[in-house]
C-alpha atoms as a PDB file:
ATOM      1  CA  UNK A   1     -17.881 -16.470 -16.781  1.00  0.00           C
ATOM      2  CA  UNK A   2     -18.683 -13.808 -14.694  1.00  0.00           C
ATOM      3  CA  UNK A   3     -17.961 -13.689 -10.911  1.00  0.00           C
ATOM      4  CA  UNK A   4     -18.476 -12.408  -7.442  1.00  0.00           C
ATOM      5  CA  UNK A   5     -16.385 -11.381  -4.669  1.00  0.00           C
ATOM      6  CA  UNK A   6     -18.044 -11.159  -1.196  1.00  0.00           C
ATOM      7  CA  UNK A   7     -17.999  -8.805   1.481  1.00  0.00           C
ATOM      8  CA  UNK A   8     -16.778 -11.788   4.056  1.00  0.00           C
ATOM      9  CA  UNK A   9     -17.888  -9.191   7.302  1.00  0.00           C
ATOM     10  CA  UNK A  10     -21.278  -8.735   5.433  1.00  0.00           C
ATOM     11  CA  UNK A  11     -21.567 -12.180   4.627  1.00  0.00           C
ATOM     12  CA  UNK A  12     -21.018 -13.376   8.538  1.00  0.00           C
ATOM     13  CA  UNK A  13     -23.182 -11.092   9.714  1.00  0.00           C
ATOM     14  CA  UNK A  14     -26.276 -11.736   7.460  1.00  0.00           C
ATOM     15  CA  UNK A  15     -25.534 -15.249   8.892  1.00  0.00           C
ATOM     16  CA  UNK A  16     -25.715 -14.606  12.711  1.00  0.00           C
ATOM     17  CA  UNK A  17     -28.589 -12.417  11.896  1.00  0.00           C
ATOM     18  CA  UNK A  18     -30.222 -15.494  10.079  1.00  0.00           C
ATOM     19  CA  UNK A  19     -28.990 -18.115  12.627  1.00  0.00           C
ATOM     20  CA  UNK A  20     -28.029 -20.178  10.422  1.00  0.00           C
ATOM     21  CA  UNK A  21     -24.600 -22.395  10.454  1.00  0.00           C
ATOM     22  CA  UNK A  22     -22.082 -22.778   6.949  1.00  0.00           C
ATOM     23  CA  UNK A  23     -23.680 -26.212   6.880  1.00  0.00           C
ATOM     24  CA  UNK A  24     -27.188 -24.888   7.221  1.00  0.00           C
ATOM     25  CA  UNK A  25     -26.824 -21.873   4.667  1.00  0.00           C
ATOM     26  CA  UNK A  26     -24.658 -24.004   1.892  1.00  0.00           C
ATOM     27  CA  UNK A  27     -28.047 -26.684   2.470  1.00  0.00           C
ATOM     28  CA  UNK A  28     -30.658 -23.771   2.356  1.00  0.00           C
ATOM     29  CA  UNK A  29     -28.679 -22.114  -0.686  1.00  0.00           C
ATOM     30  CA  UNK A  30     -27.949 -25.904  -2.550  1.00  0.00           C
ATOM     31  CA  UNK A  31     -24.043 -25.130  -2.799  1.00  0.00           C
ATOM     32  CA  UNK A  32     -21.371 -27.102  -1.632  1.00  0.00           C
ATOM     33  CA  UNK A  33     -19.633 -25.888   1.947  1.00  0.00           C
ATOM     34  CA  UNK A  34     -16.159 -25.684  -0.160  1.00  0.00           C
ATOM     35  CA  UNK A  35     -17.979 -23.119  -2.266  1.00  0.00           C
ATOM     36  CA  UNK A  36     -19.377 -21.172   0.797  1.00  0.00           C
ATOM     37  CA  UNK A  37     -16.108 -21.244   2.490  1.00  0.00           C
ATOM     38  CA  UNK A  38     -14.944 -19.669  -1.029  1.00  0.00           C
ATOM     39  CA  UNK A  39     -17.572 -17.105  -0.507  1.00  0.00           C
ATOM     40  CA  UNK A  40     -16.445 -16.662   3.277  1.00  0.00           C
ATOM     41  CA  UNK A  41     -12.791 -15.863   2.260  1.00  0.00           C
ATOM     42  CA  UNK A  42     -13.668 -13.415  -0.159  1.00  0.00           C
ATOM     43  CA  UNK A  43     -12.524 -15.330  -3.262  1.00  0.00           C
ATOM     44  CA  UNK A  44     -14.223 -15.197  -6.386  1.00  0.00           C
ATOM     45  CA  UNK A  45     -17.616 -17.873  -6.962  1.00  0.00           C
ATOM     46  CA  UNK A  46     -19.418 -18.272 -10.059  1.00  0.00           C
ATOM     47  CA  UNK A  47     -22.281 -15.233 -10.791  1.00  0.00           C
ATOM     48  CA  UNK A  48     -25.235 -18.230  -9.861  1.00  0.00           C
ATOM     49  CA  UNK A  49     -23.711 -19.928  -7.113  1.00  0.00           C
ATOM     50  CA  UNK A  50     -23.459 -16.236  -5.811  1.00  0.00           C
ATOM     51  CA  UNK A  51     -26.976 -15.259  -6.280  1.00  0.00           C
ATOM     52  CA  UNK A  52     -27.959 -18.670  -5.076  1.00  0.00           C
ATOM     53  CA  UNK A  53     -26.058 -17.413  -1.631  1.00  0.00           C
ATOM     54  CA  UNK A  54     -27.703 -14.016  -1.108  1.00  0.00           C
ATOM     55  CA  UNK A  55     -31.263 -15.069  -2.263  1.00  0.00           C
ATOM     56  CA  UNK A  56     -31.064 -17.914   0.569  1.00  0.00           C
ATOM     57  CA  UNK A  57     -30.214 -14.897   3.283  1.00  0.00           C
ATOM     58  CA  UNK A  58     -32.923 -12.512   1.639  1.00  0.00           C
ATOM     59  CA  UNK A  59     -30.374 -10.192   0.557  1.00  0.00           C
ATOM     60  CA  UNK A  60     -29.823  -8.103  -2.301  1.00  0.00           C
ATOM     61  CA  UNK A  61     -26.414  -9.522  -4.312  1.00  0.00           C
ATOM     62  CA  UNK A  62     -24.775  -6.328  -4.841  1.00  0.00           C
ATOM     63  CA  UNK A  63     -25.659  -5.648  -1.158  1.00  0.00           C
ATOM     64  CA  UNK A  64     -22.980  -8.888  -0.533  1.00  0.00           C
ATOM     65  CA  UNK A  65     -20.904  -9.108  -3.297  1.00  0.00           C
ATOM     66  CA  UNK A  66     -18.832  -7.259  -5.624  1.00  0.00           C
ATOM     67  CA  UNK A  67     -18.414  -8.282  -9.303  1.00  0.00           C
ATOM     68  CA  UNK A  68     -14.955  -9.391 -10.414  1.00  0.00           C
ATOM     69  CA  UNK A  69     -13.024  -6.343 -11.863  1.00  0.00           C
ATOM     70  CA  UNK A  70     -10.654  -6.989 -14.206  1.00  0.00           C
ATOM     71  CA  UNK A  71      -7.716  -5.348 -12.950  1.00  0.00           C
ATOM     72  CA  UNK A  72      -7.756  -6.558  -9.446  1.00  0.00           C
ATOM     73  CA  UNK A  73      -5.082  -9.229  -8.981  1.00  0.00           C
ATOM     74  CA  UNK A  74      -6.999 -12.388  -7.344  1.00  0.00           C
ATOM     75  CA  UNK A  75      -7.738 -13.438  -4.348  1.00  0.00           C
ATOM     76  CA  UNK A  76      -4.751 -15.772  -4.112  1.00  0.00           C
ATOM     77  CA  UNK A  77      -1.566 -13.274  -4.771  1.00  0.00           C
ATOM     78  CA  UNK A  78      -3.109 -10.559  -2.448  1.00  0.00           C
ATOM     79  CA  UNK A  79      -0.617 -12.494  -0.161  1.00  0.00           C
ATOM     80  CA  UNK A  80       2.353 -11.444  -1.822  1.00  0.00           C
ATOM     81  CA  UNK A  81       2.279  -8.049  -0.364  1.00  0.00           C
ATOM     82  CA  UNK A  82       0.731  -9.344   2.865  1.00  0.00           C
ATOM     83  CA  UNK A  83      -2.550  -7.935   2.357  1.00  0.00           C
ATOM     84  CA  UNK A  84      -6.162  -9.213   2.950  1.00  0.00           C
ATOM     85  CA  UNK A  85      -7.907 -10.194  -0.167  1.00  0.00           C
ATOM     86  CA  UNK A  86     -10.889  -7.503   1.200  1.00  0.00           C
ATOM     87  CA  UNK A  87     -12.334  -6.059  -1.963  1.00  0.00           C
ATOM     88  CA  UNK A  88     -10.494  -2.458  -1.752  1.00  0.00           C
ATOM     89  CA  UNK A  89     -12.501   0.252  -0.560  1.00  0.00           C
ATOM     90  CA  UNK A  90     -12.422   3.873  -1.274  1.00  0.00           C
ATOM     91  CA  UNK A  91     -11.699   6.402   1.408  1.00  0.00           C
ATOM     92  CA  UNK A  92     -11.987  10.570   1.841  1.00  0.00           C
ATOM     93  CA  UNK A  93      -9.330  13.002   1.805  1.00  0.00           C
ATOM     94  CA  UNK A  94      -9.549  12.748   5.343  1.00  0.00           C
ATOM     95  CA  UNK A  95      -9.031   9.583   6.044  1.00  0.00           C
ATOM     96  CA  UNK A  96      -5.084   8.479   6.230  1.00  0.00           C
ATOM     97  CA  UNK A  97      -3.758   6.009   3.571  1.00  0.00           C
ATOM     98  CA  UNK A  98      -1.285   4.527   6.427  1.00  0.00           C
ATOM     99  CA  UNK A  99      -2.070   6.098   9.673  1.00  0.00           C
ATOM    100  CA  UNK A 100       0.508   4.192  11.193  1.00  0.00           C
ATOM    101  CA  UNK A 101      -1.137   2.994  14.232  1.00  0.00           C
ATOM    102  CA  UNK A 102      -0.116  -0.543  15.052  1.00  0.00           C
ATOM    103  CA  UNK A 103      -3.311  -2.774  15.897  1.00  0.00           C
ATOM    104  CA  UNK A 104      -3.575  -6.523  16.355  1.00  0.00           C
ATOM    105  CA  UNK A 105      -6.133  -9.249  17.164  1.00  0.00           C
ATOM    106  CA  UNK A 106      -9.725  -8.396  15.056  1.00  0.00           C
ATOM    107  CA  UNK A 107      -8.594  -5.294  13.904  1.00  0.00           C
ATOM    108  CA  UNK A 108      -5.085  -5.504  12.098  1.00  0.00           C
ATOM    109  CA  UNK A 109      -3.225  -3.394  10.467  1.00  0.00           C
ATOM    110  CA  UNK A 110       1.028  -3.483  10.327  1.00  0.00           C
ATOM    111  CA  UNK A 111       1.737  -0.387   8.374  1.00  0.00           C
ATOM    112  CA  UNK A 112       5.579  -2.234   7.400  1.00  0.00           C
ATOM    113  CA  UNK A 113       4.962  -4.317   4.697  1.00  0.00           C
ATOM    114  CA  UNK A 114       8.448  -5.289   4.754  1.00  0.00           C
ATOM    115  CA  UNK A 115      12.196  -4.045   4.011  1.00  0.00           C
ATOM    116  CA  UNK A 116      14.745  -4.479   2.016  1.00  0.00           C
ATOM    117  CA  UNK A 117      18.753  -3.941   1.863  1.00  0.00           C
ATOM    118  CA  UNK A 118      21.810  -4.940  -0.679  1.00  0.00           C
ATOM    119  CA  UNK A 119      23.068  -7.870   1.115  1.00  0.00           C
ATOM    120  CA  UNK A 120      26.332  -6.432   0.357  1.00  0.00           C
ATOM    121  CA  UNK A 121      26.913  -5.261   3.672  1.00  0.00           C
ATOM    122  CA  UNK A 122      23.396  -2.901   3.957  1.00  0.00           C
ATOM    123  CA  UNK A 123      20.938  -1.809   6.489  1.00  0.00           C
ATOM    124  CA  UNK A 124      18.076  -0.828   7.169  1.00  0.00           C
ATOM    125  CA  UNK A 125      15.373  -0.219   9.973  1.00  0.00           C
ATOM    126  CA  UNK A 126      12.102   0.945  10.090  1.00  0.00           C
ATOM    127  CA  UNK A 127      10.376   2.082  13.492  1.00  0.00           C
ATOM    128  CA  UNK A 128       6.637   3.123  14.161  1.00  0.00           C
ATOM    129  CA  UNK A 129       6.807   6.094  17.337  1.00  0.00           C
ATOM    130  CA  UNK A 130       4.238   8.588  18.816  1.00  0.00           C
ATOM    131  CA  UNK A 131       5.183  12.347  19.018  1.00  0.00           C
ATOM    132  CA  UNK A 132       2.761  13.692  20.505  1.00  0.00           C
ATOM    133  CA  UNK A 133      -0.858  12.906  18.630  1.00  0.00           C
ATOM    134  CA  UNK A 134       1.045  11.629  15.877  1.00  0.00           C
ATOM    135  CA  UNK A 135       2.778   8.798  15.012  1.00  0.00           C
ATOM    136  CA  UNK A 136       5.263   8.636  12.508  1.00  0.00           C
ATOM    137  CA  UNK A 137       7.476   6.320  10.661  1.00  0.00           C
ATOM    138  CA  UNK A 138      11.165   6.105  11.560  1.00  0.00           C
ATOM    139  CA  UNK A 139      13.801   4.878   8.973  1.00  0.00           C
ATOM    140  CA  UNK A 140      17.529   4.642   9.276  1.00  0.00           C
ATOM    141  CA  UNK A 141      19.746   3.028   6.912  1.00  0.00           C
ATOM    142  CA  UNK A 142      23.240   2.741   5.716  1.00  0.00           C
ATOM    143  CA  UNK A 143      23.514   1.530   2.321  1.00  0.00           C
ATOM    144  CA  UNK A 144      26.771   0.451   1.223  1.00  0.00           C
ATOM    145  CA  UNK A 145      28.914   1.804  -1.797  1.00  0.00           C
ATOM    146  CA  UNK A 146      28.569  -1.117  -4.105  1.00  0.00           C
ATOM    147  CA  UNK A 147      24.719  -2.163  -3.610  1.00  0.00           C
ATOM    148  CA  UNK A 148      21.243  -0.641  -4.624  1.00  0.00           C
ATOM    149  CA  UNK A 149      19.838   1.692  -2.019  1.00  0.00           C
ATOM    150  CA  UNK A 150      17.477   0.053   0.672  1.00  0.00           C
ATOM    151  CA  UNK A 151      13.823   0.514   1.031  1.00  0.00           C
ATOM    152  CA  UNK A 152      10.810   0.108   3.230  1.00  0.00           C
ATOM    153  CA  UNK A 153       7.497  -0.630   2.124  1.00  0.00           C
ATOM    154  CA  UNK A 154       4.087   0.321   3.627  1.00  0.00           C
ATOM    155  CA  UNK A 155       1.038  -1.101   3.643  1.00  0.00           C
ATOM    156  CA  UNK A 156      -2.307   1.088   3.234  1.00  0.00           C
ATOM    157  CA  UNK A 157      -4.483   1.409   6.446  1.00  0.00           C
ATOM    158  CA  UNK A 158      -5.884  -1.726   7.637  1.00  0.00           C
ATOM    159  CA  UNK A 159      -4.002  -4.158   4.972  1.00  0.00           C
ATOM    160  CA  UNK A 160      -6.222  -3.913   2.251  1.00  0.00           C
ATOM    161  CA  UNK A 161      -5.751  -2.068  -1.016  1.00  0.00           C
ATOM    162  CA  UNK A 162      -6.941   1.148  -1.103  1.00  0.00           C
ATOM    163  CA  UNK A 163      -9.298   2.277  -4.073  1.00  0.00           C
ATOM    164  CA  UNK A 164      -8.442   5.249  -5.884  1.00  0.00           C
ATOM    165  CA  UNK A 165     -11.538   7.873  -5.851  1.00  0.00           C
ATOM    166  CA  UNK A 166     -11.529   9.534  -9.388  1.00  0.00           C
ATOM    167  CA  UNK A 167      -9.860  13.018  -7.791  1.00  0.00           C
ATOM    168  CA  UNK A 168      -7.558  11.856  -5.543  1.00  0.00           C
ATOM    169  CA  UNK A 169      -4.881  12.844  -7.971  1.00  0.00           C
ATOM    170  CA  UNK A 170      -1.988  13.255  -5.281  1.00  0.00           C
ATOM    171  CA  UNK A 171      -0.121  11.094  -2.444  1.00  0.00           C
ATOM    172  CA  UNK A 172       0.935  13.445  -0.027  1.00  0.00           C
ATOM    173  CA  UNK A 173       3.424  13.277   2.474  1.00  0.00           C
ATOM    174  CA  UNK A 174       5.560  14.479   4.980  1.00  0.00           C
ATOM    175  CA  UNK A 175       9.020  14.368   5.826  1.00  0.00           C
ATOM    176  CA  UNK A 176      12.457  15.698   7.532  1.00  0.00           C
ATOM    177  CA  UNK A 177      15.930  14.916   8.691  1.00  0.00           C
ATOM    178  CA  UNK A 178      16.607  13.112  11.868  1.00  0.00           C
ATOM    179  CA  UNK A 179      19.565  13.063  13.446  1.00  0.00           C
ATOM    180  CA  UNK A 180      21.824  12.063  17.290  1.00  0.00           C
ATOM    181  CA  UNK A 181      22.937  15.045  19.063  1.00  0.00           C
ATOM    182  CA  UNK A 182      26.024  13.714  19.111  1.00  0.00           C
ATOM    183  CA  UNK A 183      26.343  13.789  15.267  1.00  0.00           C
ATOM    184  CA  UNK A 184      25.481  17.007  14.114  1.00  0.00           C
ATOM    185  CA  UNK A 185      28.809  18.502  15.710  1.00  0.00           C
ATOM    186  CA  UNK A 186      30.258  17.541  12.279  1.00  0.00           C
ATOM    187  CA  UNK A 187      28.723  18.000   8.960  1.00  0.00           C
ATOM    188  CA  UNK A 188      30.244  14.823   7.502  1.00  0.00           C
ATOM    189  CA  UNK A 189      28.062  12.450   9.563  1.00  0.00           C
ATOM    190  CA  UNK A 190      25.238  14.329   8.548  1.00  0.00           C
ATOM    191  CA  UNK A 191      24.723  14.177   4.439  1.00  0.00           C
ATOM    192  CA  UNK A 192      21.875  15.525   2.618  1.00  0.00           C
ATOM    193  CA  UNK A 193      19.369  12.681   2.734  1.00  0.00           C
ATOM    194  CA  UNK A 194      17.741  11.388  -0.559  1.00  0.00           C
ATOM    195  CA  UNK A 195      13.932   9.728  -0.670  1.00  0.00           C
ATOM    196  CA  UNK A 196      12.545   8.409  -4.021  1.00  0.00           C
ATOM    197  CA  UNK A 197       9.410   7.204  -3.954  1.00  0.00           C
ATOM    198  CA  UNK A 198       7.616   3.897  -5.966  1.00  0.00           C
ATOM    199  CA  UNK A 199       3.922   2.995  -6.085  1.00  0.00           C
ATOM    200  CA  UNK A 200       2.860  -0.596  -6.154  1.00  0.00           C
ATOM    201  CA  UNK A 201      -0.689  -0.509  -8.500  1.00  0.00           C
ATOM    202  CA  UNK A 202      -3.890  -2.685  -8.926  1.00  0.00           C
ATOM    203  CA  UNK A 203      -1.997  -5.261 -10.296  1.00  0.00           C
ATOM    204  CA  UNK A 204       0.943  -5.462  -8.431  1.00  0.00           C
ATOM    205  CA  UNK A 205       3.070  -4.230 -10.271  1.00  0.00           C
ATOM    206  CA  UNK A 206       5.563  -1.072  -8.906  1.00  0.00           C
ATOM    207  CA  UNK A 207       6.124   2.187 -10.447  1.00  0.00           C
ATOM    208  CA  UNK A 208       9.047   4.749  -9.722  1.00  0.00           C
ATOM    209  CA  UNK A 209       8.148   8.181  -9.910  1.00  0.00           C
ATOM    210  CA  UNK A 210       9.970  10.953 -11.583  1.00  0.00           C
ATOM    211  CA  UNK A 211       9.893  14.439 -12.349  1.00  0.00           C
ATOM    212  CA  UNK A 212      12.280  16.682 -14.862  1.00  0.00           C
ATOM    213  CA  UNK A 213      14.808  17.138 -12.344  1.00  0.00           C
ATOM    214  CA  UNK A 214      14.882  13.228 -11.821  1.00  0.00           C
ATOM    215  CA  UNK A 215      14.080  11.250  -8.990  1.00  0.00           C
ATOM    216  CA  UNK A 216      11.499  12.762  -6.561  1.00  0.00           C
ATOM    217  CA  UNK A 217      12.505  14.665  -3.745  1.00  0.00           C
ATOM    218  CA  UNK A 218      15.563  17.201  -3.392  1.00  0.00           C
ATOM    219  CA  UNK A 219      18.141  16.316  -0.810  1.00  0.00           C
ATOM    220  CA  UNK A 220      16.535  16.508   2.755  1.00  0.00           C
ATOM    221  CA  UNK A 221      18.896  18.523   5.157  1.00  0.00           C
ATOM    222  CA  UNK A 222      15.884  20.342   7.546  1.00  0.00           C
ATOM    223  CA  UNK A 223      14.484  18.788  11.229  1.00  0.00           C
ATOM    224  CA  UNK A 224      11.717  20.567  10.348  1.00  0.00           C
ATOM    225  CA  UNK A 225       8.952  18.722   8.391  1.00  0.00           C
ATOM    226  CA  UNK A 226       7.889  19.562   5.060  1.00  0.00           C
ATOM    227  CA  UNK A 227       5.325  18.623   2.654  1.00  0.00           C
ATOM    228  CA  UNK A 228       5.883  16.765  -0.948  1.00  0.00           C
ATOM    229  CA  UNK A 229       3.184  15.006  -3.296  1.00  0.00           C
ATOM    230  CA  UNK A 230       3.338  12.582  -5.640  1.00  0.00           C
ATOM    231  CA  UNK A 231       1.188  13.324  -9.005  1.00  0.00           C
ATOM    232  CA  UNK A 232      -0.901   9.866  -9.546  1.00  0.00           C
ATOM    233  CA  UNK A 233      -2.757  11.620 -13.217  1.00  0.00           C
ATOM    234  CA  UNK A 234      -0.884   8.957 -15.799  1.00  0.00           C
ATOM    235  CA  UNK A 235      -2.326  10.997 -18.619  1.00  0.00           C
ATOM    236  CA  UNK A 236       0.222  12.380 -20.556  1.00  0.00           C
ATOM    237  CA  UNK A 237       3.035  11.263 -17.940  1.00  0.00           C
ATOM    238  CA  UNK A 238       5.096   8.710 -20.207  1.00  0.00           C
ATOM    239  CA  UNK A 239       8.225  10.461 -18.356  1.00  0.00           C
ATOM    240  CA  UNK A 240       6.351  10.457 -14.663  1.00  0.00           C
ATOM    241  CA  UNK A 241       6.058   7.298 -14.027  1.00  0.00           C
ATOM    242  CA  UNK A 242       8.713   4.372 -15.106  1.00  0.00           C
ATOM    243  CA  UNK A 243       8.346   0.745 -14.757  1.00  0.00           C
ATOM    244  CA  UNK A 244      10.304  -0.387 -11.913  1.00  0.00           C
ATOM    245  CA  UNK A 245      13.366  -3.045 -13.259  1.00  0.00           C
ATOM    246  CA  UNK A 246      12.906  -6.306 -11.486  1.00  0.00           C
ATOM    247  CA  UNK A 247       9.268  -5.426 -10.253  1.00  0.00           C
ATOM    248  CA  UNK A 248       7.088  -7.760 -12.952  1.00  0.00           C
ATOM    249  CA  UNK A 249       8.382  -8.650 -16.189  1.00  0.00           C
ATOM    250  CA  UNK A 250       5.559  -7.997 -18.208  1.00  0.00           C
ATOM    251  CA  UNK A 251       5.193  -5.432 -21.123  1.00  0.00           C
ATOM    252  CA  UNK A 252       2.941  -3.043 -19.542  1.00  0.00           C
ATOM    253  CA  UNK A 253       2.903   0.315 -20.716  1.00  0.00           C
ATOM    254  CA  UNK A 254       1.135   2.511 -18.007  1.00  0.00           C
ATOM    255  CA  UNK A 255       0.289   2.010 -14.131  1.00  0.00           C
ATOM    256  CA  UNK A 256      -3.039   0.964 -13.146  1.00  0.00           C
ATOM    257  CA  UNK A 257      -3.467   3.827 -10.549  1.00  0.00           C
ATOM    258  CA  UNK A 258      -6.965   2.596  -9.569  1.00  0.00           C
ATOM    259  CA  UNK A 259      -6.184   0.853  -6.497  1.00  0.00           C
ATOM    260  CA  UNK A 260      -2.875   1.181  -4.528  1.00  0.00           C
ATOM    261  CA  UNK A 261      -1.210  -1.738  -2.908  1.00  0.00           C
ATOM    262  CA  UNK A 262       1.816  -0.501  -1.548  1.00  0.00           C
ATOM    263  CA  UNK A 263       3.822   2.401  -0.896  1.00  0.00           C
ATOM    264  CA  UNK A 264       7.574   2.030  -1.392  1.00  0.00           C
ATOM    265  CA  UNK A 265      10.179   4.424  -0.263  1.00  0.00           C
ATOM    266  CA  UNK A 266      14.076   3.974  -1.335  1.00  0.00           C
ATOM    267  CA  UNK A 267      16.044   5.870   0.894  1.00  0.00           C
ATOM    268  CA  UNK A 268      19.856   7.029   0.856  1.00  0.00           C
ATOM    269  CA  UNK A 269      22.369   9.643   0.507  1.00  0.00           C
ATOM    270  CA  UNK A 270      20.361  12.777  -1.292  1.00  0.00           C
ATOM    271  CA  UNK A 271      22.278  14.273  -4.322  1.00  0.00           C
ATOM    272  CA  UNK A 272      20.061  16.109  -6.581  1.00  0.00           C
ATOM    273  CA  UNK A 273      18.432  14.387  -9.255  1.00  0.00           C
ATOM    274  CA  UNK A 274      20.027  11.252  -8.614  1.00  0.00           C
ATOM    275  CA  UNK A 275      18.713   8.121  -7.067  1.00  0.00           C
ATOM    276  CA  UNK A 276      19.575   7.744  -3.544  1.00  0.00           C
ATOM    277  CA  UNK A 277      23.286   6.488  -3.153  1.00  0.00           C
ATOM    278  CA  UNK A 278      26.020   5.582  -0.586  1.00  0.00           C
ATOM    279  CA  UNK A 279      25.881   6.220   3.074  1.00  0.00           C
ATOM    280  CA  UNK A 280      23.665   6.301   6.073  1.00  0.00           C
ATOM    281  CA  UNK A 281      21.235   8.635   7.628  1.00  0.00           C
ATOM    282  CA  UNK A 282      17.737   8.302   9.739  1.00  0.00           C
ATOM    283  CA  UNK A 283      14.507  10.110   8.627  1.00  0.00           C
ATOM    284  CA  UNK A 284      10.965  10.536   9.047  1.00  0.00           C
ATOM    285  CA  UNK A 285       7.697  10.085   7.815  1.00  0.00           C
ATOM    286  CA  UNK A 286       4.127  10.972   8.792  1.00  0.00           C
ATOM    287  CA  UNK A 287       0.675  11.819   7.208  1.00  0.00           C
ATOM    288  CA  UNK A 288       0.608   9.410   4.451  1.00  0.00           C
ATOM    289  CA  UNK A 289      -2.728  10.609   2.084  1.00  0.00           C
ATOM    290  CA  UNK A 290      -4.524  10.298  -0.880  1.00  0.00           C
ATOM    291  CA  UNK A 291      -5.731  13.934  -1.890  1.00  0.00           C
ATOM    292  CA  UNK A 292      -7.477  15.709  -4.160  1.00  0.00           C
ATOM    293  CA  UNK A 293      -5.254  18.736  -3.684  1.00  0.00           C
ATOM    294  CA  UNK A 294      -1.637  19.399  -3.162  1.00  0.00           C
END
């Protein structure tokens, strides 16, 4: 049966412009208020009962609602990664995927989506700061020999997943070494850092990206900032893009690029080609895109 998926803002403010209260509209529209409230929380209502909604505001349907893609995880596990169930929305070049401005009451959006460390003995810490018109995103970590390297996830701008426009083939980024004064007097305390980078897709599911040398990114050892980009093009890119082990235990073959959840990075000691390992280290992160161009 086929669905709809309202715009909730939309929705409330056809209503104030109509004056009219939930009870009022379900009455004028002949649905029940737990349908409405359905409508009003932007899950998914039959294609009638939809129609029935929008013709009792004097609206167009597609104007209010968007049909149910298959593809699109529901309403209800949105939660899981602590987004809003917001039908996702595509953005420019221009616009930031995680701008990493920290905003709360009407306007939300907590670019951490959460972290994660071995509980063998682990850590990890991620920090939003402003330098200068920027802000950027802080980790430090120190992962411990026996356990899998930690990781901090981010949510897209304004915690709701961001659709994919057809040539936004990259996810750019960019990142360098951080480290305390007092540290960099001996090379030990300072190792090469390592980044690898994993893509939560339309259906939840994550992704690790690789190239031919291996995992993404070549040991970080510069304070200056540099650029990297992820290639999001599946086509051809069996060896690109691996299921990640433990993420969803279904048989999928091939991400489903089309709208981005979650951006995960696993941070740890760099050594080329590897997946980051052993030790501890602090590093940076700022101007998280979708682009059409490297």
């Amino acid at each position: 049966m086929a669905t709809r998926i309202f715009d909730r803002t939309k929705l409330k403010e056809a209503m104030r412009e109509d004056g009219l209260t939930r009870g009022e509209l379900a009455e004028k529209a002949d649905v029940s208020l737990s349908l409405l409230d359905k409508a009003l929380k932007a899950e998914a209502v039959g294609e009638a009962r939809a129609t029935a909604i929008a013709e009792a505001l004097n609206l167009p349907l597609d104007e209010l609602a968007r049909p149910t893609t298959e593809g699109f995880r529901d309403k209800e596990l949105y939660p899981l990664v602590g987004l809003w169930a917001e039908p996702p929305a595509e953005q420019p070049d221009e616009v930031p995927f995680q701008n990493f401005e920290m905003h709360e009451g009407k306007i939300v959006n907590n670019p951490i989506a959460g972290l994660w460390a071995s509980p063998l003995g682990s850590r990890i810490s991620a920090t939003v700061l402003r330098e200068g018109n920027d802000r950027i995103l802080r980790i430090e970590f120190d992962n411990h020999p026996s356990g899998y390297p930690g990781n901090v996830s981010v949510h897209p701008t304004g915690m709701c997943g961001r659709k994919r426009m057809a040539e936004q083939q990259y996810l750019t980024f960019e990142v360098r070494a951080w480290n305390n004064e007092a540290s960099l007097e001996d090379e030990k305390d300072n190792p090469p850092i390592g980044l690898a980078v994993r893509v939560r897709d339309a259906l939840l599911v994550q992704w690790e990206y690789r190239t031919k040398q291996g995992y993404l990114i070549e040991p970080i050892v510069d304070s200056a900032w540099k650029g990297y980009a992820v290639d999001l093009d599946y086509s051809g890119g069996a060896l690109r893009w691996n299921k990640f082990i433990g993420g969803d235990n279904r048989s999928l073959m091939k991400p489903d690029f089309s709208v981005i959840t979650t951006v995960v990075f696993e941070v740890g000691r760099g050594l080329a080609g590897l997946r980051p390992g052993a030790g501890k280290g602090c590093l940076d992160i700022r101007n998280l895109r979708l682009r059409s161009k490297m």
